[in-house]
PDB file of N, CA and C in Angstrom:
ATOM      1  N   UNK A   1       0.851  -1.167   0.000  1.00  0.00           N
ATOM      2  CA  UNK A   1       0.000   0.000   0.000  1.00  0.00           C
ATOM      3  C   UNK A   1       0.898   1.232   0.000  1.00  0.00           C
ATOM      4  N   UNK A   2       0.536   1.944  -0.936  1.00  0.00           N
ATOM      5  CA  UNK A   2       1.092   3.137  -0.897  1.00  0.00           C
ATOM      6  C   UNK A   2       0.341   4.444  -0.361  1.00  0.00           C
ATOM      7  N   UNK A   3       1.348   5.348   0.499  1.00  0.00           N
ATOM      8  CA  UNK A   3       0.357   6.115   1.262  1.00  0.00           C
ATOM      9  C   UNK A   3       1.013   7.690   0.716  1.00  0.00           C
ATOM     10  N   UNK A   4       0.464   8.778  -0.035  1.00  0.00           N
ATOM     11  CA  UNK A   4       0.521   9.798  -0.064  1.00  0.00           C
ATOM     12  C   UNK A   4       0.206  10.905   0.893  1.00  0.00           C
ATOM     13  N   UNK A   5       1.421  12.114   0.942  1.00  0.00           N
ATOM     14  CA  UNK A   5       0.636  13.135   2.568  1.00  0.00           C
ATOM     15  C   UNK A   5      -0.959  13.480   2.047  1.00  0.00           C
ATOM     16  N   UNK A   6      -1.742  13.693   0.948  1.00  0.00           N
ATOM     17  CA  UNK A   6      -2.873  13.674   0.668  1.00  0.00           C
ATOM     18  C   UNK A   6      -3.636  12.714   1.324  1.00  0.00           C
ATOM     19  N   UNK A   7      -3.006  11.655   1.398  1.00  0.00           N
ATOM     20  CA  UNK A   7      -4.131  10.440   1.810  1.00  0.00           C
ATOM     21  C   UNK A   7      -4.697  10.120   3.161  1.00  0.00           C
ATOM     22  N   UNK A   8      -3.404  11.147   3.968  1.00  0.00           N
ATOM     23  CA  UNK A   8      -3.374  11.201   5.605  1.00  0.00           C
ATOM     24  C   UNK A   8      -4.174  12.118   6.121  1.00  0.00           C
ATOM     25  N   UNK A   9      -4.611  11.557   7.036  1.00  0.00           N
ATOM     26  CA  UNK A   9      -5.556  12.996   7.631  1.00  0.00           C
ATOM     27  C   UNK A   9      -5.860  12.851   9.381  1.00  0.00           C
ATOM     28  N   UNK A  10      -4.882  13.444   9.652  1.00  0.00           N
ATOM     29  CA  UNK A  10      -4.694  13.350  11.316  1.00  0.00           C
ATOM     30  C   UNK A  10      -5.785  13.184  12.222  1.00  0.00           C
ATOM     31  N   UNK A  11      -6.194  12.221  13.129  1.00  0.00           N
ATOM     32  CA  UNK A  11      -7.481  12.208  14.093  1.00  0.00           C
ATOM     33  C   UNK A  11      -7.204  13.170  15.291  1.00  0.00           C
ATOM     34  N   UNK A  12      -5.971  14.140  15.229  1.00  0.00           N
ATOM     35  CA  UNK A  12      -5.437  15.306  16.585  1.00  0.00           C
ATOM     36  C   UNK A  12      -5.931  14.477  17.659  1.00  0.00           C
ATOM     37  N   UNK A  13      -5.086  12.959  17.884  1.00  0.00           N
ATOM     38  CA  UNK A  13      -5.118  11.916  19.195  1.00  0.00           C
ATOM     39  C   UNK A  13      -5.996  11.158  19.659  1.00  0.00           C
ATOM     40  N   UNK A  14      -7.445  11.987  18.784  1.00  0.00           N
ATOM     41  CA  UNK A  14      -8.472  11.307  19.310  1.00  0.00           C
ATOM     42  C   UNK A  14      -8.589  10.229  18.878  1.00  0.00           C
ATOM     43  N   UNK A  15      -8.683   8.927  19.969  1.00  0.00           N
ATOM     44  CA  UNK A  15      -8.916   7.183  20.043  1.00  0.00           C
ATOM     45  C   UNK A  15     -10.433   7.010  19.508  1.00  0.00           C
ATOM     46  N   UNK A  16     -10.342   6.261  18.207  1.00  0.00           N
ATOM     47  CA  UNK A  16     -11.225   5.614  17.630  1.00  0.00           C
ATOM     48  C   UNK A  16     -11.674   4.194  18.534  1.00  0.00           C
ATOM     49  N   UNK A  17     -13.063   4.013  18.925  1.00  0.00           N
ATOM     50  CA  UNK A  17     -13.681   3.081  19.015  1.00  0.00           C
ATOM     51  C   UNK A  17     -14.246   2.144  18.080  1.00  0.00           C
ATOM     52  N   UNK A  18     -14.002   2.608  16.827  1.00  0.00           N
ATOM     53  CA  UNK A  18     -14.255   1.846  15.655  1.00  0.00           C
ATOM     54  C   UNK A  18     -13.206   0.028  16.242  1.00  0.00           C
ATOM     55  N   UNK A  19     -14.096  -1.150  15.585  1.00  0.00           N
ATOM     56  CA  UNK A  19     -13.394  -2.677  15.924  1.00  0.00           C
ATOM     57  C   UNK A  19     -12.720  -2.794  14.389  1.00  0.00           C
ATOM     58  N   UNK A  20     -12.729  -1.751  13.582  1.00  0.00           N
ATOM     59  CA  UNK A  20     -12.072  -2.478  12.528  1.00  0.00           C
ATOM     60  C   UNK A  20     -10.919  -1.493  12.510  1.00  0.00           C
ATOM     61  N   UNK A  21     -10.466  -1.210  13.104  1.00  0.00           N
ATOM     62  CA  UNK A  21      -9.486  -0.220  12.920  1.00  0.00           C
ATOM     63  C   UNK A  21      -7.942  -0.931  12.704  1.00  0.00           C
ATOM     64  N   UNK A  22      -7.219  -0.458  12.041  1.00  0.00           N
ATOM     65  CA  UNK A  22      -5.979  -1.297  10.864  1.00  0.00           C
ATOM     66  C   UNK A  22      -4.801  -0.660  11.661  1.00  0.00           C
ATOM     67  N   UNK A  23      -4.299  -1.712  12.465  1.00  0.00           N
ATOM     68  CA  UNK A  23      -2.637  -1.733  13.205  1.00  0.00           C
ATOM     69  C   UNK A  23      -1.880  -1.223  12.292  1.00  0.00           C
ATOM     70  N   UNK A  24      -0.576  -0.425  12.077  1.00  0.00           N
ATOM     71  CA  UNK A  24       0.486  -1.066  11.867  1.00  0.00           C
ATOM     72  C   UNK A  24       1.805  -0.365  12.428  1.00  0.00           C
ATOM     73  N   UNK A  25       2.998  -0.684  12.157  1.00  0.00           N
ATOM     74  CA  UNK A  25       4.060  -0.604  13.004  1.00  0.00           C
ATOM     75  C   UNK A  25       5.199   0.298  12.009  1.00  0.00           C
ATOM     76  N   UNK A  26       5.781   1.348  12.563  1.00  0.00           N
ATOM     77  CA  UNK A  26       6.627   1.831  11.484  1.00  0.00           C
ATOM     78  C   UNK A  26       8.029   2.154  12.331  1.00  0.00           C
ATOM     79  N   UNK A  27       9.400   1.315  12.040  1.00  0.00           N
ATOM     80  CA  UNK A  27      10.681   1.332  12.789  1.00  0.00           C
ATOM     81  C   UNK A  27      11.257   2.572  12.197  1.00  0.00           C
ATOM     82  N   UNK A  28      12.020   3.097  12.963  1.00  0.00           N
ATOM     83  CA  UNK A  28      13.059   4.062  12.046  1.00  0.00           C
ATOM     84  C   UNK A  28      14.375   3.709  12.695  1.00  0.00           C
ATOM     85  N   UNK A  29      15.068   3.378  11.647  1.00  0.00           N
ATOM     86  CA  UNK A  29      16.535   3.287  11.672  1.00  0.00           C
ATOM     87  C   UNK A  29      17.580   3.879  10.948  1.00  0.00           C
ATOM     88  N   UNK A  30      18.771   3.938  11.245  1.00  0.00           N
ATOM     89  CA  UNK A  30      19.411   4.840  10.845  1.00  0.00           C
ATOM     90  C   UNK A  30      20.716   5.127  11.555  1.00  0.00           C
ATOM     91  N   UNK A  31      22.210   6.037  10.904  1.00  0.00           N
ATOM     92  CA  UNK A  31      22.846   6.106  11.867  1.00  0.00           C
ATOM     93  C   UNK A  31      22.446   7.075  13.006  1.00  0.00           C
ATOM     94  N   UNK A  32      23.682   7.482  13.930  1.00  0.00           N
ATOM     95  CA  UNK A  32      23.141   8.026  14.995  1.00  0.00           C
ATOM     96  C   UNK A  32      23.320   9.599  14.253  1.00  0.00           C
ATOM     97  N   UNK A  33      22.632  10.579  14.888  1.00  0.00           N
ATOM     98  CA  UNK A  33      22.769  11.985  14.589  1.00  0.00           C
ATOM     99  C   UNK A  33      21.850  12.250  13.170  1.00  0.00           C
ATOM    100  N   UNK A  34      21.075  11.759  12.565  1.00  0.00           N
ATOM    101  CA  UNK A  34      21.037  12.040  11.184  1.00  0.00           C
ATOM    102  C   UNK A  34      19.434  12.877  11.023  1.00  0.00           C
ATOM    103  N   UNK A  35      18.641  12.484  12.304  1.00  0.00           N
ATOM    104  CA  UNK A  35      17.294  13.802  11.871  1.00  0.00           C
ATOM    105  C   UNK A  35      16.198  12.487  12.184  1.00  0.00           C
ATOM    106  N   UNK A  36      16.303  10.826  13.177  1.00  0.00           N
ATOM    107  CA  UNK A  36      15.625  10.489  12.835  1.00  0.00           C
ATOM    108  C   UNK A  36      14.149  10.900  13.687  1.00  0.00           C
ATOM    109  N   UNK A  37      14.745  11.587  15.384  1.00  0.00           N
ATOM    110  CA  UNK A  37      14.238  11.447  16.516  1.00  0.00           C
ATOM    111  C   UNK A  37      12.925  13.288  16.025  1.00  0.00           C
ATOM    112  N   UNK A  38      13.960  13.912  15.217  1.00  0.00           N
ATOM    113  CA  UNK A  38      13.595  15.413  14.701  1.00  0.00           C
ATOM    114  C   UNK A  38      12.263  14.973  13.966  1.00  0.00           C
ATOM    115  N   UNK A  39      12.452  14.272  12.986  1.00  0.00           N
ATOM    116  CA  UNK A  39      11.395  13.563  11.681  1.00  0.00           C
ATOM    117  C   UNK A  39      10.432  13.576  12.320  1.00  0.00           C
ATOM    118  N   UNK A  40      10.636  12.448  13.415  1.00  0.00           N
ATOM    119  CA  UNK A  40       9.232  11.924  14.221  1.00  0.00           C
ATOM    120  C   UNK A  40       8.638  13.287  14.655  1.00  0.00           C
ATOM    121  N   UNK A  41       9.065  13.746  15.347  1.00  0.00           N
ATOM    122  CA  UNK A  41       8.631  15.311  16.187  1.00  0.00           C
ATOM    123  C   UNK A  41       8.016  16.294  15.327  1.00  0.00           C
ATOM    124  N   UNK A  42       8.799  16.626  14.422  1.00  0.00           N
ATOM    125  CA  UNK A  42       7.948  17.086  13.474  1.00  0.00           C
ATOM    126  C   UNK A  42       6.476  16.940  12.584  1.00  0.00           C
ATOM    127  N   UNK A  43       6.549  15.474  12.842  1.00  0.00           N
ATOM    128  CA  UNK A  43       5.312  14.618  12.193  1.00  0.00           C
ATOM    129  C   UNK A  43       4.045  14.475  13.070  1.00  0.00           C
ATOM    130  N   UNK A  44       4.671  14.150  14.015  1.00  0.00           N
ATOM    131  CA  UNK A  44       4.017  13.859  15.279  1.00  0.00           C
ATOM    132  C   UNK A  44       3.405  15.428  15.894  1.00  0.00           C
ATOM    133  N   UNK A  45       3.844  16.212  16.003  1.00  0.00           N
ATOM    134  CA  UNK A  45       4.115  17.811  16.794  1.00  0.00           C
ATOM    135  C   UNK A  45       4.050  18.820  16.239  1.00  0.00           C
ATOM    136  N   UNK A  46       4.723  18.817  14.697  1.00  0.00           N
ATOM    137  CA  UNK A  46       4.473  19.844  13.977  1.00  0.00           C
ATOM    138  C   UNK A  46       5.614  20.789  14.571  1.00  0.00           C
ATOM    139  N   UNK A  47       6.429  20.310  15.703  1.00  0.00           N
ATOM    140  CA  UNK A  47       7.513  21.276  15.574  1.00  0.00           C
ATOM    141  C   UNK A  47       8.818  20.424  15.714  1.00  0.00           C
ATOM    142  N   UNK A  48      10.274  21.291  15.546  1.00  0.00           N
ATOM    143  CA  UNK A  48      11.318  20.729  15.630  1.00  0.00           C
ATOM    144  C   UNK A  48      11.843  20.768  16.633  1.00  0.00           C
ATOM    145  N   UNK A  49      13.276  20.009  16.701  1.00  0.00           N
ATOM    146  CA  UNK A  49      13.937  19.818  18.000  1.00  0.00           C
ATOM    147  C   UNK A  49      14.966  21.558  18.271  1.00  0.00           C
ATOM    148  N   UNK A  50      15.002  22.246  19.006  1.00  0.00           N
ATOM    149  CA  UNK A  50      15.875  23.095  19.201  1.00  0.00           C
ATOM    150  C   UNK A  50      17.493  22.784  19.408  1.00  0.00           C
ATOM    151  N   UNK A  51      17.434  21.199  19.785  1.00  0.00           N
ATOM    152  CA  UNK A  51      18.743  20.745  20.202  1.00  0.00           C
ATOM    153  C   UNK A  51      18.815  18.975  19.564  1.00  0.00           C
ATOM    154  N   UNK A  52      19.789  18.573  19.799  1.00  0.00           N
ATOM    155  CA  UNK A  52      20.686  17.018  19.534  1.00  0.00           C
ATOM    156  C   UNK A  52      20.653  16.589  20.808  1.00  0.00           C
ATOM    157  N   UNK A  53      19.209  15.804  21.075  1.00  0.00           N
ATOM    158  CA  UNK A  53      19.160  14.777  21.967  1.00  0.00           C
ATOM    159  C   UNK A  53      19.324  13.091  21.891  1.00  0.00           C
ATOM    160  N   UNK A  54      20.116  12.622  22.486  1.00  0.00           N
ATOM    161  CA  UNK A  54      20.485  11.608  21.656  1.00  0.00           C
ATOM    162  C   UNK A  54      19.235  10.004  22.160  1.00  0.00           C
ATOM    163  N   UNK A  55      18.690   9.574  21.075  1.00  0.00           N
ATOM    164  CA  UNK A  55      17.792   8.677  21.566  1.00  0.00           C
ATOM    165  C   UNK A  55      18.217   7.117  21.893  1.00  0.00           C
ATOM    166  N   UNK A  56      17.713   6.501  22.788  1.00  0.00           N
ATOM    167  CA  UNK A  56      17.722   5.178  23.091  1.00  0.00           C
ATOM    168  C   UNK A  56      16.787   4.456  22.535  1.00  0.00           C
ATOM    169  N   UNK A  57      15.435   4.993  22.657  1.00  0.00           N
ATOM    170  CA  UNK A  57      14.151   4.261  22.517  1.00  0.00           C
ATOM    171  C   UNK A  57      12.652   5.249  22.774  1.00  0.00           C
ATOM    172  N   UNK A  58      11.866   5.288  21.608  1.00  0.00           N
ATOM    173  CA  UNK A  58      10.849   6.371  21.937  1.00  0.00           C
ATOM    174  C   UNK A  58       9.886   5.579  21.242  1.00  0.00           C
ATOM    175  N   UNK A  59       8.671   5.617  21.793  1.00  0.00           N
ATOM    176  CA  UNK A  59       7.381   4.861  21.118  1.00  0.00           C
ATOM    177  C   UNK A  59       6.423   5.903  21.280  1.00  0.00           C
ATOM    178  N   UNK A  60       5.431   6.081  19.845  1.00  0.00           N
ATOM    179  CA  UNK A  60       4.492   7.234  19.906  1.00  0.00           C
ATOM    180  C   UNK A  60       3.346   6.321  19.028  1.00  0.00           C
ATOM    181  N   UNK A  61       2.353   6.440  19.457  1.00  0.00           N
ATOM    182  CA  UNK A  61       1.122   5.930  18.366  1.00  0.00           C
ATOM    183  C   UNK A  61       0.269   7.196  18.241  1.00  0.00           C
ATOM    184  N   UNK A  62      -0.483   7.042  16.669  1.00  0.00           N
ATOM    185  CA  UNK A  62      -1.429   8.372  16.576  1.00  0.00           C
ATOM    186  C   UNK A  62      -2.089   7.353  15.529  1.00  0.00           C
ATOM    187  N   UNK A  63      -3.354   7.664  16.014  1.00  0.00           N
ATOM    188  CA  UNK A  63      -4.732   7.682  14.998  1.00  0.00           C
ATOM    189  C   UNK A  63      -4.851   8.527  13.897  1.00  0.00           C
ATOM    190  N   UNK A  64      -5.119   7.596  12.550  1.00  0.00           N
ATOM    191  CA  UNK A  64      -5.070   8.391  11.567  1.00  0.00           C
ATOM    192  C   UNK A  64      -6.284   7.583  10.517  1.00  0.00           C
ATOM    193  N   UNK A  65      -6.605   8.787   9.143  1.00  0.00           N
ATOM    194  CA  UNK A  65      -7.562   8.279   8.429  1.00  0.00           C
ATOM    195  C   UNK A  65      -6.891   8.046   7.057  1.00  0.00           C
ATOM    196  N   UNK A  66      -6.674   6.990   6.394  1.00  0.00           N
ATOM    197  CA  UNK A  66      -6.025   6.420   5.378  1.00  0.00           C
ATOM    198  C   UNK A  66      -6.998   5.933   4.118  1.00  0.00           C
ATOM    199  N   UNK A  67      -7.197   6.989   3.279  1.00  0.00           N
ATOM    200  CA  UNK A  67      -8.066   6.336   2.251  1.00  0.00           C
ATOM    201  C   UNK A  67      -9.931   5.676   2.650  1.00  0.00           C
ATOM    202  N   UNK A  68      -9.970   6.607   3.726  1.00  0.00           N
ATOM    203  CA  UNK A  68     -11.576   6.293   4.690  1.00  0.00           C
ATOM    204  C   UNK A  68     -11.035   5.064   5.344  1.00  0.00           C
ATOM    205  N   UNK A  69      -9.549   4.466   5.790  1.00  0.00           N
ATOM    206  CA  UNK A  69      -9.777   3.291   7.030  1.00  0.00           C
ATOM    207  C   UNK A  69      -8.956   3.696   7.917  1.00  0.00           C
ATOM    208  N   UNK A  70      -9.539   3.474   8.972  1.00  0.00           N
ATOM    209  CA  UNK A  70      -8.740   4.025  10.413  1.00  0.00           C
ATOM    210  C   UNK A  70      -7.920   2.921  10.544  1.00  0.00           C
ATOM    211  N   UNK A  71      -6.806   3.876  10.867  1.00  0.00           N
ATOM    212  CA  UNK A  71      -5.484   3.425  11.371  1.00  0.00           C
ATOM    213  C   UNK A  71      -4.752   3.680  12.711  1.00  0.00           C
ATOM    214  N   UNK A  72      -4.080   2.954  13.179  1.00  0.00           N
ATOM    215  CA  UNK A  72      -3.548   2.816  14.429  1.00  0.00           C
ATOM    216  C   UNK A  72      -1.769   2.780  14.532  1.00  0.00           C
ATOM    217  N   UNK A  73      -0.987   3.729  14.150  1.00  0.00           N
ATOM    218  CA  UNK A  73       0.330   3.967  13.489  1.00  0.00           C
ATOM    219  C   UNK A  73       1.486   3.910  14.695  1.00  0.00           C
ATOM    220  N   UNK A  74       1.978   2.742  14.925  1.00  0.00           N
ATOM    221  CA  UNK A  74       2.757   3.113  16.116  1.00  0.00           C
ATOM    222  C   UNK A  74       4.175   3.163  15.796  1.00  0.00           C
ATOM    223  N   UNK A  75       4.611   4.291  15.781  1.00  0.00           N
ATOM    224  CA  UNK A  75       5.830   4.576  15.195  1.00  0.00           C
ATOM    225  C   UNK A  75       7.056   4.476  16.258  1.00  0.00           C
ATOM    226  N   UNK A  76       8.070   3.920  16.367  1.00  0.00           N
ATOM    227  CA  UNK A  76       9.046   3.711  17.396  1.00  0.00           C
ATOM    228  C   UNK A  76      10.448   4.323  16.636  1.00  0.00           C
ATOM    229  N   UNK A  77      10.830   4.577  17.707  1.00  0.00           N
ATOM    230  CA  UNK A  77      12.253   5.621  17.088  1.00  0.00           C
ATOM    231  C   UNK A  77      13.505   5.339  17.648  1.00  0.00           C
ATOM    232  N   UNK A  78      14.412   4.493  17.170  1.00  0.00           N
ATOM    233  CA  UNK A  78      15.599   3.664  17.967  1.00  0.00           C
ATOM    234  C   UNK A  78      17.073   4.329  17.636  1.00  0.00           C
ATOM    235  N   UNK A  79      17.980   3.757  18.378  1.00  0.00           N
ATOM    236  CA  UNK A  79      19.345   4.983  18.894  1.00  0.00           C
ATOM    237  C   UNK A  79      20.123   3.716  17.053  1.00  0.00           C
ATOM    238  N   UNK A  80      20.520   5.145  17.180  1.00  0.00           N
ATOM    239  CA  UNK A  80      21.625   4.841  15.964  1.00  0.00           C
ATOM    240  C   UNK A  80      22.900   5.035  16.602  1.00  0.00           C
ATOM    241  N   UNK A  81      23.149   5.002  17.501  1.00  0.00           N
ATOM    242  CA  UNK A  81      24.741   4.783  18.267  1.00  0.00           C
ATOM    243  C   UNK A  81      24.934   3.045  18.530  1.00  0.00           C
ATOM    244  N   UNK A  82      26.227   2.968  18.076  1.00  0.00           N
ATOM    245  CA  UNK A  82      26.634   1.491  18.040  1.00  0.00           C
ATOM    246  C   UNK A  82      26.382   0.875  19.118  1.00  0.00           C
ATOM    247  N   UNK A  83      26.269   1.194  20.160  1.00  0.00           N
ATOM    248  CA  UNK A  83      26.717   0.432  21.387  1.00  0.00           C
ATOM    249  C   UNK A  83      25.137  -0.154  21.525  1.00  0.00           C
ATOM    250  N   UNK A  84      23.985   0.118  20.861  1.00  0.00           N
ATOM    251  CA  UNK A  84      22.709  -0.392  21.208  1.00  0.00           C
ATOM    252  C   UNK A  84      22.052  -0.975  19.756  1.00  0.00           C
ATOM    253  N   UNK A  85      22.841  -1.331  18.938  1.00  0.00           N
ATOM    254  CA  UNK A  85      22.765  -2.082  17.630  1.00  0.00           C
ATOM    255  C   UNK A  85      22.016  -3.856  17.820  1.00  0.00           C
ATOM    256  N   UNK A  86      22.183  -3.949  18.876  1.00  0.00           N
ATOM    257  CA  UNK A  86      21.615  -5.674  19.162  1.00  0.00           C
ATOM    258  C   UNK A  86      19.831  -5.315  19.998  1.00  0.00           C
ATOM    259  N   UNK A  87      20.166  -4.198  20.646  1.00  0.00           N
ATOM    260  CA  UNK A  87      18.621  -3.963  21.086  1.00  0.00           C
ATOM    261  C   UNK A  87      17.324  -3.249  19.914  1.00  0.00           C
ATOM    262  N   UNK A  88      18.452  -2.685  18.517  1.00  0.00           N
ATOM    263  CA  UNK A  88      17.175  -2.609  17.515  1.00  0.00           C
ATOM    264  C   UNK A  88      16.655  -3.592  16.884  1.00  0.00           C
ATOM    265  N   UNK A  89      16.820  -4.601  16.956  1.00  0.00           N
ATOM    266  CA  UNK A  89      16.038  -5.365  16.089  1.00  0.00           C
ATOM    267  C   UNK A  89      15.327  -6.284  17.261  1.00  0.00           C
ATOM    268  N   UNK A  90      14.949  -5.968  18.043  1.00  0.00           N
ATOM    269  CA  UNK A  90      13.663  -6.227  19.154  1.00  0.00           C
ATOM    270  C   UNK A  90      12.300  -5.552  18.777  1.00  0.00           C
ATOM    271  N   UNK A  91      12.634  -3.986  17.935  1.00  0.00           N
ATOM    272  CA  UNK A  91      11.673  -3.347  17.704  1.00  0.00           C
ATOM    273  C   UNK A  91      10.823  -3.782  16.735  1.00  0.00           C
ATOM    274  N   UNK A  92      12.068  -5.075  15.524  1.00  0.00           N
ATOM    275  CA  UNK A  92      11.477  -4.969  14.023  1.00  0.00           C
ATOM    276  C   UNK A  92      10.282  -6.457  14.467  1.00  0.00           C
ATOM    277  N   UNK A  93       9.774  -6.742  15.321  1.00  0.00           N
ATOM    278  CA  UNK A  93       9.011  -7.547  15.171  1.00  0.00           C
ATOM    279  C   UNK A  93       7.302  -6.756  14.993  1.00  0.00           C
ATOM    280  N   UNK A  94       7.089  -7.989  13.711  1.00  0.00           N
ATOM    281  CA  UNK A  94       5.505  -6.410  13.510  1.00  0.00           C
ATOM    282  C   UNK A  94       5.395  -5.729  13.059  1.00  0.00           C
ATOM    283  N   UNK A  95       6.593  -5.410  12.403  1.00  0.00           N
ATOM    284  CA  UNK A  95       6.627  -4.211  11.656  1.00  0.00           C
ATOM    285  C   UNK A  95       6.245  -4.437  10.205  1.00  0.00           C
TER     286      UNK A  95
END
């Protein structure tokens, strides 16, 4: 499935009670420093980071409307510093 920013249309947090509502899981990886923890924030927030905080592990879900089907987007955001390279691929299950 391909998803265009047209096709998205933010629920601003509010939890759907809808039973058919469509999981899915989106990893971001990457090296360390490169804009991945910023991306999310921006997407998520609509604003940017003022500073280089360096991430370990961040999990955010948001309700969204995809082509008229609700979606359930849980986006996780993992450290691109070497020393935690064996704890990202814990995240990729599900994805």
């Amino acid at each position: 499935m391909t998803f265009t920013s047209s096709a998205f249309q933010r629920s601003q947090g509010v939890k759907s009670e809808c039973l058919n509502m469509m999981n899915m899981k989106c990893v971001l990886v990457g090296d360390g420093a490169v804009g991945k923890t910023a991306m999310l924030k921006r997407y998520t927030e609509g604003s940017f980071l003022d500073f280089d905080m360096p991430t370990v592990f961040d999990k955010t879900t948001i309700d969204l409307t995809v082509e008229g089907q609700q979606v359930s987007l849980e986006l996780l955001d993992t450290s691109g510093m070497e020393d935690y390279y064996r704890l990202r691929s814990l995240s990729y299950l599900g994805a």
